[in-house]
Protein backbone atom coordinates (compact mmCIF):
# COMPACT_ATOMS: atom_id res chain seq x y z
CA UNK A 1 0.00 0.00 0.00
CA UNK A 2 1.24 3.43 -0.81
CA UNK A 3 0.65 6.84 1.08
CA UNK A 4 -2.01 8.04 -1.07
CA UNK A 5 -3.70 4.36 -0.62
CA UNK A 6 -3.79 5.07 2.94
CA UNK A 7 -4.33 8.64 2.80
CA UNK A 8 -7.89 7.86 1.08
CA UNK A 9 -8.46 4.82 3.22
CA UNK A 10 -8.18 6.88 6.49
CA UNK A 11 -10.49 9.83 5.03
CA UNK A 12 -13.35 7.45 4.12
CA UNK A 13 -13.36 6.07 7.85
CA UNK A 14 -13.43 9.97 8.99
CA UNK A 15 -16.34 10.38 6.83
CA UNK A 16 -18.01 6.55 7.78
CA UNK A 17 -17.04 5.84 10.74
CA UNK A 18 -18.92 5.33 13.77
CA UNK A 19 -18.33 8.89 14.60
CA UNK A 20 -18.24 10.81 11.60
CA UNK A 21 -16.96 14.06 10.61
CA UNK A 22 -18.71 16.83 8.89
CA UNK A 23 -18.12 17.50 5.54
CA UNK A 24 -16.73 20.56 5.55
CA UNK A 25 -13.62 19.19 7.99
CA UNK A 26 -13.51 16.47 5.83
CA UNK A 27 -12.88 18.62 2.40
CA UNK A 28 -10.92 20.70 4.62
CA UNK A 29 -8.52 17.53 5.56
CA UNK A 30 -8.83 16.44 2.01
CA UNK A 31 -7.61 19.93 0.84
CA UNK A 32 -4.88 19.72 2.92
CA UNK A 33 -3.61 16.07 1.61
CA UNK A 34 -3.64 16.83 -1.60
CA UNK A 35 -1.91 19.92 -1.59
CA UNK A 36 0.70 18.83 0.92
CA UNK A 37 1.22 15.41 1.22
CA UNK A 38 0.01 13.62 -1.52
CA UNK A 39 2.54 15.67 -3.65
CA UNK A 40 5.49 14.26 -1.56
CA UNK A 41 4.74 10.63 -0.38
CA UNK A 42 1.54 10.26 -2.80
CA UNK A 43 3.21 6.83 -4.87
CA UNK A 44 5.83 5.77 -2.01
CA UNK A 45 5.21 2.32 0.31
CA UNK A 46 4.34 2.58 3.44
CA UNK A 47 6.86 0.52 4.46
CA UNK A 48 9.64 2.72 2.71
CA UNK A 49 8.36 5.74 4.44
CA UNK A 50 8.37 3.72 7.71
CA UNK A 51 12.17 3.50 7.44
CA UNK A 52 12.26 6.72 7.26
CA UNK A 53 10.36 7.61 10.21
CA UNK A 54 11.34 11.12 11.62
CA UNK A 55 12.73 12.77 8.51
CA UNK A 56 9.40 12.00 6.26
CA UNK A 57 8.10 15.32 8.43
CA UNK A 58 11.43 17.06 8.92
CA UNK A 59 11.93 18.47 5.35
CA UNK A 60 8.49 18.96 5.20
CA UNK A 61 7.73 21.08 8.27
CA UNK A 62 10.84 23.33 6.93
CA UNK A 63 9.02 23.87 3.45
CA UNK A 64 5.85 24.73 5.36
CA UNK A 65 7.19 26.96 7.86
CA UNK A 66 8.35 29.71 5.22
CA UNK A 67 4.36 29.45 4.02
CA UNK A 68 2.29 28.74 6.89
CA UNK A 69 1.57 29.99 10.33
CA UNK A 70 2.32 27.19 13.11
CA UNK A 71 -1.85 25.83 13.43
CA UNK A 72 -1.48 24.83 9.79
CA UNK A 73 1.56 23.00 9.60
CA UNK A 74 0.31 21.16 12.86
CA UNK A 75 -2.89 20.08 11.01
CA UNK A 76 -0.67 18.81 8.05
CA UNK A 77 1.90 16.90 9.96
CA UNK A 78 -1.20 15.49 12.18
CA UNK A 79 -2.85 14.14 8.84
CA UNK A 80 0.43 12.65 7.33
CA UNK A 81 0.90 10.98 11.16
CA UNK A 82 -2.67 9.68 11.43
CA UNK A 83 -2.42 8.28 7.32
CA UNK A 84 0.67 6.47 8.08
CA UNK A 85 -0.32 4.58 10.62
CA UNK A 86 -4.33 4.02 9.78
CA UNK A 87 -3.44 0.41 8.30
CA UNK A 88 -4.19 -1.69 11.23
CA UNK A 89 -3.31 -5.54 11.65
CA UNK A 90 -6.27 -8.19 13.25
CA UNK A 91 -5.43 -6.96 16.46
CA UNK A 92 -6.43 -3.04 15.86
CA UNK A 93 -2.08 -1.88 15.64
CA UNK A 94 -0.85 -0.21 13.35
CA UNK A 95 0.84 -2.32 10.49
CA UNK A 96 3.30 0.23 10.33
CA UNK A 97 4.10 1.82 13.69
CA UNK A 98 6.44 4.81 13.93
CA UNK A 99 8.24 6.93 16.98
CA UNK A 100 7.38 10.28 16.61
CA UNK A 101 9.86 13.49 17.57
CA UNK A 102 8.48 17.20 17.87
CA UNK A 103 11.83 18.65 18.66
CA UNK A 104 13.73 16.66 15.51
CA UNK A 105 11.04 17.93 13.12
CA UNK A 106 11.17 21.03 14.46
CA UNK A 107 7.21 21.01 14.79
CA UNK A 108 5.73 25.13 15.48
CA UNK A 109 4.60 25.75 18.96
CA UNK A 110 1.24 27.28 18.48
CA UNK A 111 1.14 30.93 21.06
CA UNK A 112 -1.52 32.88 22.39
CA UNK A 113 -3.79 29.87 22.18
CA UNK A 114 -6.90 30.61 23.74
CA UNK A 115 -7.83 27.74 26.01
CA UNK A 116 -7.56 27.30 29.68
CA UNK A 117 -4.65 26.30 31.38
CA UNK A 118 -3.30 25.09 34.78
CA UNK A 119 -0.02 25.24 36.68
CA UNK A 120 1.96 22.15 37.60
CA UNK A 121 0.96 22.44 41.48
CA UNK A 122 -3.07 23.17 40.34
CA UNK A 123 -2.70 19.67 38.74
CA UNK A 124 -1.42 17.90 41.49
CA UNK A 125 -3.91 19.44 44.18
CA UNK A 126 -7.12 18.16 41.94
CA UNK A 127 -5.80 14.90 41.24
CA UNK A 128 -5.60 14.01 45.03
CA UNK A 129 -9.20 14.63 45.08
CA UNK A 130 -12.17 12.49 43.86
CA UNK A 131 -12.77 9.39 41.56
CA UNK A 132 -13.04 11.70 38.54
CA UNK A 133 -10.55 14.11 39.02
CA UNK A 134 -8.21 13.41 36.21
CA UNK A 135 -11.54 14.32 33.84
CA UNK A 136 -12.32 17.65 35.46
CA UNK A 137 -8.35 18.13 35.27
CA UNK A 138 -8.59 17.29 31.79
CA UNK A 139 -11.73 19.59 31.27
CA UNK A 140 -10.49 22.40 32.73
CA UNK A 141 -6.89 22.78 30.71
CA UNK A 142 -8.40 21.73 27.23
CA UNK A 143 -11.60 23.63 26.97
CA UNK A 144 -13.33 20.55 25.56
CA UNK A 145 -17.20 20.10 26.79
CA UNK A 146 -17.83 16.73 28.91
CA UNK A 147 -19.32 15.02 25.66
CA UNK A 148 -16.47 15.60 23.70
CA UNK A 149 -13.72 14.10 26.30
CA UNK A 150 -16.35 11.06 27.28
CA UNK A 151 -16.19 10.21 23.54
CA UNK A 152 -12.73 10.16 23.08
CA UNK A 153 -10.82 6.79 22.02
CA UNK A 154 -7.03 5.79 22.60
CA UNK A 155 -6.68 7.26 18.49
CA UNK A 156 -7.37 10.42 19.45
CA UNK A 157 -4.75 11.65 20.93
CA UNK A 158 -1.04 12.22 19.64
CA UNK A 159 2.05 13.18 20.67
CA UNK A 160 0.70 16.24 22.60
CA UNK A 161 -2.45 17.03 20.53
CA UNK A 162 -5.96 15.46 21.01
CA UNK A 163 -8.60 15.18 18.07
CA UNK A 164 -11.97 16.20 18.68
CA UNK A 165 -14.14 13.92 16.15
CA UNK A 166 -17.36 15.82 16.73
CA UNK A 167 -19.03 17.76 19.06
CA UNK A 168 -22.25 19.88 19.57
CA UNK A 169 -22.04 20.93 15.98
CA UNK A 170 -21.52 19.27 12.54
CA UNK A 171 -18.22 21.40 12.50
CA UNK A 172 -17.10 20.88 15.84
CA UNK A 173 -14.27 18.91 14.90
CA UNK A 174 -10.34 19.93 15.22
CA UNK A 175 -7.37 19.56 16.91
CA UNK A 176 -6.84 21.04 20.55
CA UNK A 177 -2.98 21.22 21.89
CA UNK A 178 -2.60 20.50 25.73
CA UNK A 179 -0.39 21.41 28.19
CA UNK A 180 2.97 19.43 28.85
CA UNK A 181 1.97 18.58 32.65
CA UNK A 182 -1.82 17.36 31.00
CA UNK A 183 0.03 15.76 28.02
CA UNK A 184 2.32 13.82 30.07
CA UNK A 185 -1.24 12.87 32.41
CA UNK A 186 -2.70 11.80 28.76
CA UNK A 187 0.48 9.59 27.98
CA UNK A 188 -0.21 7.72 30.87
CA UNK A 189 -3.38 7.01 30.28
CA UNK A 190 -3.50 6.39 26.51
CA UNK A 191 -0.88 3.74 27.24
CA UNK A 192 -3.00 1.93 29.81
CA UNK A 193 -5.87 2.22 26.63
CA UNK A 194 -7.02 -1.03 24.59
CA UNK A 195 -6.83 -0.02 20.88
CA UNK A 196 -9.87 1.99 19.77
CA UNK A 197 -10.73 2.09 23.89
CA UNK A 198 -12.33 4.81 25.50
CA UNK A 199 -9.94 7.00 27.21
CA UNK A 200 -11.91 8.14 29.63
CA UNK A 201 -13.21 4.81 31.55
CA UNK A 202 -15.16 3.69 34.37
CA UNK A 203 -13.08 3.38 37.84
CA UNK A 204 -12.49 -0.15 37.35
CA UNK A 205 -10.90 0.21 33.82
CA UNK A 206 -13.00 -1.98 32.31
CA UNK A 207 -14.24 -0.96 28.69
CA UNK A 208 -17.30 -0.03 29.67
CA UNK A 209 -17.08 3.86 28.99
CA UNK A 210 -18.30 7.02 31.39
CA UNK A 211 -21.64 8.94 30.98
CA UNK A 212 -22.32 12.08 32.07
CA UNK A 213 -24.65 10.57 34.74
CA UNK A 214 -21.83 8.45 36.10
CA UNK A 215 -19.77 11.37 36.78
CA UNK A 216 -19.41 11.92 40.74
């Protein structure tokens, strides 16, 4: 399979998936393929690009950066990420999985983003309180309403950056950057996440996922 295989395969399960997203995200992500990536890695394996790992992006993030403010070129090295490693095997892994570096592709720090954030010793004072206090943690630094964490899967959330599928509107979809102290919480817990598992669980980790009326 090559990249723009994969690249199409992982925009029709955006669009038919169990949780869909709208169609103007979705010619919005298309847009940004084609112009982008396609261009580059369109006819290469996915298993040659694997190899390559790190400096796919690298060269690519330096062309944008002259073009594009930091959001943008975010957006376009999230989409290349997420249609590299949307081939799964029968166990819901990616066929091809890849180690990702910020700092060696010299990924933009998006500033003056308006969402809500915490300090270090604000994080540790609500997590010692309460069965659900890593979600109101998480709530409180990302901006994201309770719906759109409880529906969150292991997937959504990348090297820093969580992916809102949909929300309260058709176009409520898009990428949120968090916080190193909540990314490094959301490390933890994505890795103790069953592929294609809700990330935000009942206490007793089972798959069974929160609702709004089991939150204490």
């Amino acid at each position: 399979m090559n990249f723009a295989d994969a690249a199409q395969t992982y925009l029709h399960a955006l669009e038919t998936g169990s949780n869909p997203c709208g169609p103007k995200t979705i010619a919005a992500y298309r847009s940004a393929i084609k112009c982008h990536l396609t261009p580059l890695f369109g006819s290469m394996p996915l298993a040659e690009l694997a190899t390559q790992n790190n400096g796919v992006l690298k060269d690519l993030v330096k062309d944008l950066r002259a073009k594009y403010k930091p959001a943008s070129i975010r957006l376009v090295v999230t989409l290349a990420k997420q249609a590299l490693e949307s081939p799964k095997n029968e166990k819901g892994l990616p066929l091809y999985p890849m180690q990702w570096s910020a700092d060696f592709i010299d990924l933009p720090v998006i500033v003056n983003q308006k969402q809500p954030t915490v300090t270090s010793e604000q994080v540790h004072s609500v997590l010692q309180d309460g069965p659900d206090a890593v979600l109101y943690t998480f709530l409180a630094a990302s901006g994201l309403r309770i719906s759109e964490a409880l529906a969150l899967i292991k997937e959504d959330y990348r090297d820093g950056t969580i992916y809102v599928r949909h929300g309260k509107t058709a176009n409520a979809a898009r990428h949120v950057d968090l916080a190193p102290q909540i990314s490094a919480m959301m490390e933890r817990i994505a890795s103790e996440t069953k592929p294609a598992g809700r990330i935000f669980r009942t206490l007793d980790h089972a798959s069974k996922p929160h609702t709004r009326a089991g939150i204490s």
